[in-house]
Protein backbone atom coordinates (compact mmCIF):
# COMPACT_ATOMS: atom_id res chain seq x y z
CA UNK A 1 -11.01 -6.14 -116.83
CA UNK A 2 -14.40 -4.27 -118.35
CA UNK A 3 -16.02 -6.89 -120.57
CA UNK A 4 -16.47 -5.62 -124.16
CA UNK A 5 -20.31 -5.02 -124.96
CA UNK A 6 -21.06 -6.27 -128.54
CA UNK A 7 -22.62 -4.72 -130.65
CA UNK A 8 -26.48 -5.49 -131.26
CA UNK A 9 -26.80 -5.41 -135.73
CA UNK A 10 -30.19 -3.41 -136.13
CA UNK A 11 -30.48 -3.88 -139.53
CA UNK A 12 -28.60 -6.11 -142.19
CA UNK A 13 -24.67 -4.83 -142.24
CA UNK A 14 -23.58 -3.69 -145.43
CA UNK A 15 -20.12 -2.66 -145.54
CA UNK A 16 -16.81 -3.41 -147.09
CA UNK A 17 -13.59 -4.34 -144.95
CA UNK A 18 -10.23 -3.65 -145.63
CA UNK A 19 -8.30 -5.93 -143.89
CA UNK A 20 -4.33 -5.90 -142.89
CA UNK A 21 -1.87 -8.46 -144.65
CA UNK A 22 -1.43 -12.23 -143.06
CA UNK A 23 -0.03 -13.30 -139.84
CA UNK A 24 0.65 -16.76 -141.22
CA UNK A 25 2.39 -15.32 -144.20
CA UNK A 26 3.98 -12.20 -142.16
CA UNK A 27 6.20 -14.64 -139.99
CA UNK A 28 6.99 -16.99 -142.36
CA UNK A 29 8.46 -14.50 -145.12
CA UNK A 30 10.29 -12.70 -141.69
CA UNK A 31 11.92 -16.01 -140.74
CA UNK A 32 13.12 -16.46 -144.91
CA UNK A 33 13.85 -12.98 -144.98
CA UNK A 34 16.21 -13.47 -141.61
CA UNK A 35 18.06 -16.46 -143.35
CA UNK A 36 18.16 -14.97 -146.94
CA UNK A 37 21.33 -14.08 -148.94
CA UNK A 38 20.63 -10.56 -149.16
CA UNK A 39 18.39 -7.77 -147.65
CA UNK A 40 14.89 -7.83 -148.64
CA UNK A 41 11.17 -6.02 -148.43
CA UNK A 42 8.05 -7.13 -146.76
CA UNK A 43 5.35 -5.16 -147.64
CA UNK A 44 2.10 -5.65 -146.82
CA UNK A 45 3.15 -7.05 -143.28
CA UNK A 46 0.65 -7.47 -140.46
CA UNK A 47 1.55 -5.45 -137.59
CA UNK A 48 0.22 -7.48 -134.48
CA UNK A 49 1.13 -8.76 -130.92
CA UNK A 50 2.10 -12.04 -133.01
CA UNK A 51 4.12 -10.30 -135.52
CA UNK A 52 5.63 -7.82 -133.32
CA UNK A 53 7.07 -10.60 -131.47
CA UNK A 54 8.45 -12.25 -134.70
CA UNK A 55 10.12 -9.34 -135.11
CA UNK A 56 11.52 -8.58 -131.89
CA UNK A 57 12.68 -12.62 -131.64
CA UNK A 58 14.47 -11.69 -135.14
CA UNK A 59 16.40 -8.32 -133.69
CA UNK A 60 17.52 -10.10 -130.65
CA UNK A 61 18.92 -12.75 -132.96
CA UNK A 62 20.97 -10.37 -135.17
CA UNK A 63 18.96 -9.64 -137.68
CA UNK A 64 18.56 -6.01 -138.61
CA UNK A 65 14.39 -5.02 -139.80
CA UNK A 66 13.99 -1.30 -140.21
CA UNK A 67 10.39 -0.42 -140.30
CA UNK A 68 8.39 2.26 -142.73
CA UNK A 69 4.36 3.10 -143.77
CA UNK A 70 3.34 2.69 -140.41
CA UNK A 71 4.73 -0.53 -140.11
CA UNK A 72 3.44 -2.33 -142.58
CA UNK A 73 6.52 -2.34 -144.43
CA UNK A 74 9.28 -3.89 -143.13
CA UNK A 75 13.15 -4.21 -144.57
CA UNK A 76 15.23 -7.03 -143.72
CA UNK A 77 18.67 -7.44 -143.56
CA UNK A 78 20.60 -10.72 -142.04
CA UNK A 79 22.90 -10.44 -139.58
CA UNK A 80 25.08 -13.28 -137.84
CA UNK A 81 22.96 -14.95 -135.48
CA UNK A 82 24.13 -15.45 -132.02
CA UNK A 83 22.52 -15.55 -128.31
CA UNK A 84 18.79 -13.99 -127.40
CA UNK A 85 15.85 -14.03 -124.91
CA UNK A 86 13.14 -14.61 -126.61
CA UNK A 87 9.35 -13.67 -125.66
CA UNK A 88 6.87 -16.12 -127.29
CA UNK A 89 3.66 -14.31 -126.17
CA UNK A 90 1.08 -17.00 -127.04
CA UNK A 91 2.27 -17.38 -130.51
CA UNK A 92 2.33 -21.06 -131.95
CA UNK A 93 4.55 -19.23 -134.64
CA UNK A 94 7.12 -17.80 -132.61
CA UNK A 95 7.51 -20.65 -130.28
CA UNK A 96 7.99 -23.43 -133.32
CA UNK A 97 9.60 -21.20 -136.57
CA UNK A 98 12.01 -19.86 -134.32
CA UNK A 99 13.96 -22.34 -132.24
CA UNK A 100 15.18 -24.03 -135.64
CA UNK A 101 16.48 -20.84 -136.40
CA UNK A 102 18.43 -20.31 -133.00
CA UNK A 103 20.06 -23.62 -133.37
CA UNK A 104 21.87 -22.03 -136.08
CA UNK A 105 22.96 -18.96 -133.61
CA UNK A 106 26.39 -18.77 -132.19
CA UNK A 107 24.92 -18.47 -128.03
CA UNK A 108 22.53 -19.60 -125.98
CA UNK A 109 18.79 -18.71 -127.24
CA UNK A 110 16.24 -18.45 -124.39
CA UNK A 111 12.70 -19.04 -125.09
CA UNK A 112 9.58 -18.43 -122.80
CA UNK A 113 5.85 -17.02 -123.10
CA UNK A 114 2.69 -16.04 -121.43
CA UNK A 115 1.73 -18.27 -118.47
CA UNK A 116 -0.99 -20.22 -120.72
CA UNK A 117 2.16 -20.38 -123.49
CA UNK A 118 4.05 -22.94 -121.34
CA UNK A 119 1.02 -25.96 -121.94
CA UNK A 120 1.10 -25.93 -125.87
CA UNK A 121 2.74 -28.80 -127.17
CA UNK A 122 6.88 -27.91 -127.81
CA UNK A 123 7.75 -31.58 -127.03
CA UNK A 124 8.07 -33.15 -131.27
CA UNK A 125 9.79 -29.78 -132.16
CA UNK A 126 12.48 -29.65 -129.64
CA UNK A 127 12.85 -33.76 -129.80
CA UNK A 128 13.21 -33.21 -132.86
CA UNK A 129 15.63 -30.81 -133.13
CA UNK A 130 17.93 -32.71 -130.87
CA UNK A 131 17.24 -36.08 -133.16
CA UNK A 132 19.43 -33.42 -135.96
CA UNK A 133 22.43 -32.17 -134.02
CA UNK A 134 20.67 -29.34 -131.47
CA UNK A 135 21.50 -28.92 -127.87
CA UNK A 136 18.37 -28.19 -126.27
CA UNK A 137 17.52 -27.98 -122.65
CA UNK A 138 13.54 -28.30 -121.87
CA UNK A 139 10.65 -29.90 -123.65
CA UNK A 140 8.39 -26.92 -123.46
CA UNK A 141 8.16 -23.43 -122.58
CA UNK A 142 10.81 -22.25 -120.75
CA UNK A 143 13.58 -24.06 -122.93
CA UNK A 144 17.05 -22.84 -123.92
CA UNK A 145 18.68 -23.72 -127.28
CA UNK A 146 22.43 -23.86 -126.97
CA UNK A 147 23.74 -22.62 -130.73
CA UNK A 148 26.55 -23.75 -132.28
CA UNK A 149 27.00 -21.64 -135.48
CA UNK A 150 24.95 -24.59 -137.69
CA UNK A 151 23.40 -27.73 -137.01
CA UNK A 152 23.84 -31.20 -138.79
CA UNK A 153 20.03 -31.50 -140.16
CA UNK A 154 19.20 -34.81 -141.59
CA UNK A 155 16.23 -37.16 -141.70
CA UNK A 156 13.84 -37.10 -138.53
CA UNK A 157 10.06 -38.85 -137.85
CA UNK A 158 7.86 -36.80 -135.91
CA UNK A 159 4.23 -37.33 -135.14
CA UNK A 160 2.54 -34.18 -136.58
CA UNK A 161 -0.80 -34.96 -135.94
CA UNK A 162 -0.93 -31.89 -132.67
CA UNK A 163 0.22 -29.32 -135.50
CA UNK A 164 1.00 -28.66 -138.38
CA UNK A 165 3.57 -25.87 -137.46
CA UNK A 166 5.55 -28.91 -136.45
CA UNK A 167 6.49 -29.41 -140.02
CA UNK A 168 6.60 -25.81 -140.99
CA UNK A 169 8.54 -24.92 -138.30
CA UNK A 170 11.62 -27.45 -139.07
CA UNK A 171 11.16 -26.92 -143.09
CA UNK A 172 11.24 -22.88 -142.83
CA UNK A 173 15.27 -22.95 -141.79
CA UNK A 174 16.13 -26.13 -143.00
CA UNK A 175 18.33 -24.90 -146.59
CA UNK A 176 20.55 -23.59 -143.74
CA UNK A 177 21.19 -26.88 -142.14
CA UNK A 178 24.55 -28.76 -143.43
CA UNK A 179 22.41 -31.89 -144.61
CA UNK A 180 19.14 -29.94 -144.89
CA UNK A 181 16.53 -31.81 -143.54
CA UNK A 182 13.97 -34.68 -143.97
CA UNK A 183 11.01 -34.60 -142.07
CA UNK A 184 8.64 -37.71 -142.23
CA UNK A 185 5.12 -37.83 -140.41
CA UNK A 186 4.22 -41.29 -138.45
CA UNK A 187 0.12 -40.94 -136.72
CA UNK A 188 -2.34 -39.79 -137.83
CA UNK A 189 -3.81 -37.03 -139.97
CA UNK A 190 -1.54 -33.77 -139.87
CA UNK A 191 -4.15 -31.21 -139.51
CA UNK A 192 -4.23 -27.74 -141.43
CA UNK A 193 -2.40 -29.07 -144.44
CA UNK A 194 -2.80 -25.69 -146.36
CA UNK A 195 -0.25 -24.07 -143.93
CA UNK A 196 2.24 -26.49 -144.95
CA UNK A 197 1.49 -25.98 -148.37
CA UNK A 198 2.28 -21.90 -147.73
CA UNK A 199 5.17 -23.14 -146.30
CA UNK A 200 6.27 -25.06 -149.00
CA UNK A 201 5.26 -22.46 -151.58
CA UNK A 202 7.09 -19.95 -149.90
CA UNK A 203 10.30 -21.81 -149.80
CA UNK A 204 10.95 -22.72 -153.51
CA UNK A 205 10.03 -19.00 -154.16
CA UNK A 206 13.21 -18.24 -151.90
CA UNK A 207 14.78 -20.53 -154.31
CA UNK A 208 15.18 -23.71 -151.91
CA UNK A 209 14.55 -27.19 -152.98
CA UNK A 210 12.17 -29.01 -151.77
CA UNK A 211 10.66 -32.49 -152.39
CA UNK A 212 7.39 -33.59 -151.21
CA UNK A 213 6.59 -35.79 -154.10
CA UNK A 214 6.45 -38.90 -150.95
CA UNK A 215 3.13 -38.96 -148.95
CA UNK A 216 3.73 -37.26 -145.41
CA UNK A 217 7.58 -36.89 -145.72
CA UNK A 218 9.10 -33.01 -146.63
CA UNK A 219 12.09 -32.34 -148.20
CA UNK A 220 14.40 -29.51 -147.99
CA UNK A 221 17.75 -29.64 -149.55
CA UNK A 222 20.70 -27.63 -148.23
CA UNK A 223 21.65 -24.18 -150.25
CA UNK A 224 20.79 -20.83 -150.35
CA UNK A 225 18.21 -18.99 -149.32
CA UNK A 226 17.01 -16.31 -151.93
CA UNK A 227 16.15 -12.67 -151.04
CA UNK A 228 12.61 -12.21 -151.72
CA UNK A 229 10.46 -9.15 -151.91
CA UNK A 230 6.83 -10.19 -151.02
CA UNK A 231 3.98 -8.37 -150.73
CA UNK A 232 1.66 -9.85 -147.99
CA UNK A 233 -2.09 -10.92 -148.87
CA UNK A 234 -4.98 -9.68 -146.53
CA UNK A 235 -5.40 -12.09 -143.89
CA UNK A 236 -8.47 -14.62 -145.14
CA UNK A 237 -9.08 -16.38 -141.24
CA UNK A 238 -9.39 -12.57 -140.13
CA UNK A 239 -11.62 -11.70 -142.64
CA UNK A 240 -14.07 -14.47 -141.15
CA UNK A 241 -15.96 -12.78 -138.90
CA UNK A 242 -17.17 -9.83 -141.02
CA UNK A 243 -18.22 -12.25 -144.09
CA UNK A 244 -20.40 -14.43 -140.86
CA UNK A 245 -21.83 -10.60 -140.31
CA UNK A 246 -23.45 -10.71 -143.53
CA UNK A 247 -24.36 -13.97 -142.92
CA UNK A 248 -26.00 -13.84 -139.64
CA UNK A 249 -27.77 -10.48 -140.49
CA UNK A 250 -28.67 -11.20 -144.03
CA UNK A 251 -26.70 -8.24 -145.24
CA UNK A 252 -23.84 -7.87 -147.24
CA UNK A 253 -20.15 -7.10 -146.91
CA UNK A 254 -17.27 -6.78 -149.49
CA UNK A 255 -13.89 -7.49 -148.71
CA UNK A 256 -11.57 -6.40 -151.01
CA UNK A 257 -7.75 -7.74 -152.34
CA UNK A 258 -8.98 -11.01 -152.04
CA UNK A 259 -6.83 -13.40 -154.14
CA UNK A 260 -7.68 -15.71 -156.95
CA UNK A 261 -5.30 -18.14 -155.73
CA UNK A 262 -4.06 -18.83 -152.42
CA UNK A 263 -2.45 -21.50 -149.89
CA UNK A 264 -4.41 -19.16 -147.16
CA UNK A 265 -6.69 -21.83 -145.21
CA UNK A 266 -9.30 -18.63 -144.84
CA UNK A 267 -10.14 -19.03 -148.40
CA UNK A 268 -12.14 -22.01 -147.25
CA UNK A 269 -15.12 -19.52 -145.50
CA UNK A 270 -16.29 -19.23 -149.12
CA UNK A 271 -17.74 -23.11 -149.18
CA UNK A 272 -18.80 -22.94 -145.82
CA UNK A 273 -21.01 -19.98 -146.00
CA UNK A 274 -22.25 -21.35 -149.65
CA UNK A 275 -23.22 -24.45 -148.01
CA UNK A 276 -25.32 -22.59 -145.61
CA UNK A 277 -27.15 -20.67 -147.79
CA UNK A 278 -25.19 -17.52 -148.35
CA UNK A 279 -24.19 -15.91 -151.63
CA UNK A 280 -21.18 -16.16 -152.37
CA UNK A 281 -18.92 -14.23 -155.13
CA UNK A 282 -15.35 -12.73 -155.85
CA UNK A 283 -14.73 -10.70 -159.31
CA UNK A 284 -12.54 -8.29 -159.60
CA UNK A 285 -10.70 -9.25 -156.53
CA UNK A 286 -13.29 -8.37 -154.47
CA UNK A 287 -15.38 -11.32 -152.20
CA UNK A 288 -18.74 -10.39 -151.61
CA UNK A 289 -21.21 -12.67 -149.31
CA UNK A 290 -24.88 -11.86 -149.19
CA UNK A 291 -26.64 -13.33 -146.24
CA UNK A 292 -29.73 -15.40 -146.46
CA UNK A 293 -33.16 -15.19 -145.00
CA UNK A 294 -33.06 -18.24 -143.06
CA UNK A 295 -29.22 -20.06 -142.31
CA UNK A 296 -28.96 -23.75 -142.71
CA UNK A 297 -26.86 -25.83 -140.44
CA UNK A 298 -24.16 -28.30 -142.14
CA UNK A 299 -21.80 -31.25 -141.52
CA UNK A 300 -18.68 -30.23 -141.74
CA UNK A 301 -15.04 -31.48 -141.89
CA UNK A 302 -12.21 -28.86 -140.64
CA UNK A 303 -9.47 -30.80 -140.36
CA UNK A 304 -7.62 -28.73 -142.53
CA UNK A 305 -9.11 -25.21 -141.57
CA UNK A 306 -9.24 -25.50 -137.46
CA UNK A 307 -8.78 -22.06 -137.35
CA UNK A 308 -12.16 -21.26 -138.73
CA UNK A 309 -14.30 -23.59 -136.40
CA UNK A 310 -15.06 -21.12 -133.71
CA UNK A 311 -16.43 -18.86 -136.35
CA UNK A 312 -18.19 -21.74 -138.47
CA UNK A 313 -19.30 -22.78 -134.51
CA UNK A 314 -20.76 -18.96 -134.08
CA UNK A 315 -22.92 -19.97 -137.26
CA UNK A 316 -24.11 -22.93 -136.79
CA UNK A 317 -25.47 -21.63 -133.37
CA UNK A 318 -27.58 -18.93 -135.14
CA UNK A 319 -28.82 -21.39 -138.24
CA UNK A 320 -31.96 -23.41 -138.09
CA UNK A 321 -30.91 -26.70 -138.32
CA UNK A 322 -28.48 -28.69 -136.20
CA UNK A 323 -24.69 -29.01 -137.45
CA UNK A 324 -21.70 -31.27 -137.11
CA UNK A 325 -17.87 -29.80 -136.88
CA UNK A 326 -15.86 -32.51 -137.55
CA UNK A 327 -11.64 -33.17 -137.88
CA UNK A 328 -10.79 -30.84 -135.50
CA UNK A 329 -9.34 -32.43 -132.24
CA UNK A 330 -5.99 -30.65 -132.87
CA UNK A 331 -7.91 -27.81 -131.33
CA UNK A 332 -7.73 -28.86 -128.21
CA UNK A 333 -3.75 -27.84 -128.15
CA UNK A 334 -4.50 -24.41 -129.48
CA UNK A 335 -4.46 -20.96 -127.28
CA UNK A 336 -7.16 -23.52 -125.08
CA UNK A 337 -9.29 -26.23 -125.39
CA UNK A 338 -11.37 -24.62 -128.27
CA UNK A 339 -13.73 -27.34 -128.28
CA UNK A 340 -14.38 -27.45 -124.54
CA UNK A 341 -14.53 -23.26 -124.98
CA UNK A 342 -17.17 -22.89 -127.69
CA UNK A 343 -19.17 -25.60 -126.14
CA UNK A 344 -19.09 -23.81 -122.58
CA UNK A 345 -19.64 -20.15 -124.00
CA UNK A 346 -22.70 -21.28 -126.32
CA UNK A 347 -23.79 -23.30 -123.38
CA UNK A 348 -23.74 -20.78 -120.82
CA UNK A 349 -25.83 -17.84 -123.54
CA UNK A 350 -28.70 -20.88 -123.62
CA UNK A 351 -27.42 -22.83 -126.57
CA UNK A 352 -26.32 -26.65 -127.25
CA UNK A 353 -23.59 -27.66 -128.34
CA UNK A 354 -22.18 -31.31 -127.35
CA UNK A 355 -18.18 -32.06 -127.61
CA UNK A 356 -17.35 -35.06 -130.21
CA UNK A 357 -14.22 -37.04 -129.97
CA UNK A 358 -13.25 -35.09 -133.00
CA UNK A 359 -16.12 -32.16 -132.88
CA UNK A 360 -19.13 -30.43 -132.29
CA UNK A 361 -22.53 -31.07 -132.62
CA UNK A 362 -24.41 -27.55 -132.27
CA UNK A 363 -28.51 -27.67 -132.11
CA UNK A 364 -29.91 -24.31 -132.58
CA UNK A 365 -31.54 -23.28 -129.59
CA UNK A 366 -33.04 -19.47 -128.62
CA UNK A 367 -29.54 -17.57 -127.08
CA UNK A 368 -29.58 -14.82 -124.36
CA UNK A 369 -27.46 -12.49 -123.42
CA UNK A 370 -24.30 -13.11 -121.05
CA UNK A 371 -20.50 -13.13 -120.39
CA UNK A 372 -18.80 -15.06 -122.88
CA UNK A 373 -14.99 -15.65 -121.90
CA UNK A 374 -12.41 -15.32 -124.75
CA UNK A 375 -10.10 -17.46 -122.37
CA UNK A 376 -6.80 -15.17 -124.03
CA UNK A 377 -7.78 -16.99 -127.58
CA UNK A 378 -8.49 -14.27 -130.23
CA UNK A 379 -10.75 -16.30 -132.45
CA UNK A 380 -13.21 -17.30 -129.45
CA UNK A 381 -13.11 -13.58 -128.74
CA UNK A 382 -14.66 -12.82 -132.34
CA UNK A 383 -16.83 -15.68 -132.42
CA UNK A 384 -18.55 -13.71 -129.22
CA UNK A 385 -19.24 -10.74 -131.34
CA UNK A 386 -20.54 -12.71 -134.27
CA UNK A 387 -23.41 -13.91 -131.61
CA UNK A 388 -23.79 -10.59 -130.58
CA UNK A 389 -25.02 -9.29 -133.65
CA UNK A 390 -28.37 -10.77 -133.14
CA UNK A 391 -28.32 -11.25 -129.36
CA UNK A 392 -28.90 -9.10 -126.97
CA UNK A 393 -26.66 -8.48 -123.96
CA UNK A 394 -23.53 -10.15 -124.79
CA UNK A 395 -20.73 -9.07 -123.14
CA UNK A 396 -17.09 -10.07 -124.23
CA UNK A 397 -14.56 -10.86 -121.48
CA UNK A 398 -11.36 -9.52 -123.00
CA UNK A 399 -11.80 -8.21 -126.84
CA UNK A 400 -8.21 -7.21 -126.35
CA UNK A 401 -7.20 -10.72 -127.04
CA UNK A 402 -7.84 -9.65 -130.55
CA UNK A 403 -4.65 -7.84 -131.50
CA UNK A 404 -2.71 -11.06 -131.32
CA UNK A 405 -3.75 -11.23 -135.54
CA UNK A 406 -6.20 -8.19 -135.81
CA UNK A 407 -5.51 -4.67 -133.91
CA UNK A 408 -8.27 -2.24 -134.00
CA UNK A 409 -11.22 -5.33 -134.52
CA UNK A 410 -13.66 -3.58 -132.06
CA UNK A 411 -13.34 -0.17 -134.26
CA UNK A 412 -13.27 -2.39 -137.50
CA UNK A 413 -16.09 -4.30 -135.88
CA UNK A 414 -18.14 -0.88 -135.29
CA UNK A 415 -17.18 0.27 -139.12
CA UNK A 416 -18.79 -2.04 -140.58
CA UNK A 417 -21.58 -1.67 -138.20
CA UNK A 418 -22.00 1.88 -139.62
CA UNK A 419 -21.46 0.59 -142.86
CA UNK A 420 -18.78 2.01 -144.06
CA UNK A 421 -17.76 1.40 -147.73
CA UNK A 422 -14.17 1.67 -149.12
């Protein structure tokens, strides 16, 4: 495999990016859509290795999704759900929203995934799903799910503290259940807390009940699931790397659709980059970040936004003064050991950055060029061509990791280099 030469910035990037819609949101409103009482529209939809095998896991389950505007728009109509292989690529989403679902299928539902797939954690799902009436063979990748037409539900304990697609996963189909379900956390801190709250927020949209008014306990009553046509927001985690761009370079870029509100955990990039230095503003529903002339370091907890440590770690490698990533051991059960990664890619380009218990602690240092291994994770992949920008000779191991969220990032990576405006 040819590593991926990044691109050197020559002068401060200015360019806006137009970003495609949300993964996180993309497979959530395909699972409601797939349960729903009635055919419905996603517009807006990402259309990514991730997604793609959402909706492939959906088809072989029954339900019908015809496809229009390139993709992006997809219309879904239930079907009765019976027997399936499924293919969980590397997708956390695939391989925790959909079993749930399959325990509802009349037939035996086969799960299984890319060879790195089959060390994630699938243990608390599938225990859990047997705690509330499922038949379920395996505790992680390969595992069948023997359907029975509908599944008791009920009140289960898990310890969420690996993921927080735990929860989501069990909530998204749990109106269909015949008791609905219950789902109370015991350990500690359930990381990424805004994707629950998408979760959540997505669900009483689709007109189901649910409860969360008791600390670390979700719940869903049993009913109907509303047909809901959604339009998808631009993926905020994505849109990460182009707003560090600015940063790093001291230039500017624009993204554009950017909500006012959101449950996105993206959205939190705006603090961040304020807190090094960067100018930050949205108007108009536009976010634009202007770099600074000098980027400070910060201590940091990302408990709740994991996802955006290995570009917050690409940062803090390029600022002047040391930083501290903290909250973030749940990373260590993500497409790899992110910590151990972004410690052994800065490491290896000359940098220093020391694994916490919980952490990072990054000390600027002068970076050289180098391989840097995207280990089949798509954010350590981008957080490669955010050093790049400013250092010379890096060479990405498998950029093609990207399209798990974000097809086409080296060509929007090069667009922006031009600086292209929409």
């Amino acid at each position: 495999m040819n590593p991926w030469s990044a691109p050197r910035a020559e002068s401060p990037v200015d360019s806006s990016v137009v970003l495609p819609g949300s993964k996180s949101i993309t497979n959530r409103a395909l699972i409601l859509a797939a349960l729903a009482d009635g055919p419905s529209t996603v517009t807006g939809a990402l259309r990514s290795r991730d997604t793609d095998l959402m909706i492939e896991a959906l088809r072989g389950l029954g339900a019908t999704i015809d496809e229009r505007d390139d993709g992006t728009t997809l219309h879904v109509t239930p079907g009765r759900l019976h027997g399936a292989r499924v293919d969980c690529g590397l997708a956390g989403t695939v391989m925790r929203f959909v079993p749930p679902l399959a325990a509802l299928a009349d037939g035996d539902v086969f799960f299984d995934g890319d060879e790195q797939a089959r060390t994630r954690p699938m243990g608390t799902v599938l225990e859990a799903l047997r705690s509330l009436g499922a038949d379920v063979d395996g505790d992680t990748l390969p595992f069948t799910v023997h359907g029975r037409g509908s599944l008791r539900g009920g009140t289960v304990t898990i310890d969420a503290s690996g993921s927080s697609q735990f929860v989501s996963g069990l909530l998204l189909s749990a109106a269909a259940f015949d008791e609905g379900v219950t789902v109370r956390h015991a350990g500690a801190t359930v990381p990424s807390m805004p994707h629950i709250d998408m979760t959540v927020e997505m669900l009483r949209e689709a007109g189901a009940t649910v409860d969360t008014s008791v600390p670390d306990t979700w719940r869903v009553a049993p009913g109907p699931v509303r047909a809901v046509d959604r339009v998808v927001e631009p993926d905020l985690s994505n849109a990460t790397p182009f707003l560090a761009a600015a940063a790093v370079t001291g230039g500017t870029v624009s993204v554009p659709r950017w909500p006012q509100r959101t449950t996105q955990a993206g959205d939190a990039i705006r603090g961040i980059l304020e807190q090094m230095g960067a100018d930050v503003a949205l108007s108009d529903g536009t976010l634009t970040v202007r770099g600074p002339e000098q980027l400070r370091g910060l201590d940091v907890d990302l408990h709740d936004v994991g996802e955006l440590a290995p570009t917050v770690a690409a940062l803090a490698a390029l600022a002047t003064t040391p930083s501290t990533l903290r909250g973030i051991a749940h990373l260590r059960g993500h497409e790899t050991d992110r910590l151990a990664a972004l410690a052994t890619e800065l490491g290896k380009l000359g940098g220093s950055a020391t694994e916490l218990t919980d952490g990072l602690h990054i000390v600027p240092a002068p970076l050289h060029g180098g391989r840097w291994h995207s280990y089949a994770d798509h954010r350590m992949a981008t957080a490669g061509a955010i050093v790049g920008l400013v250092v010379d000779g890096v060479e990405v191991e498998d950029i093609g990791t990207t399209a798990k969220t974000l097809p086409g990032f080296p060509e929007l990576w090069a667009g922006m280099l031009r600086g292209a405006r929409s």
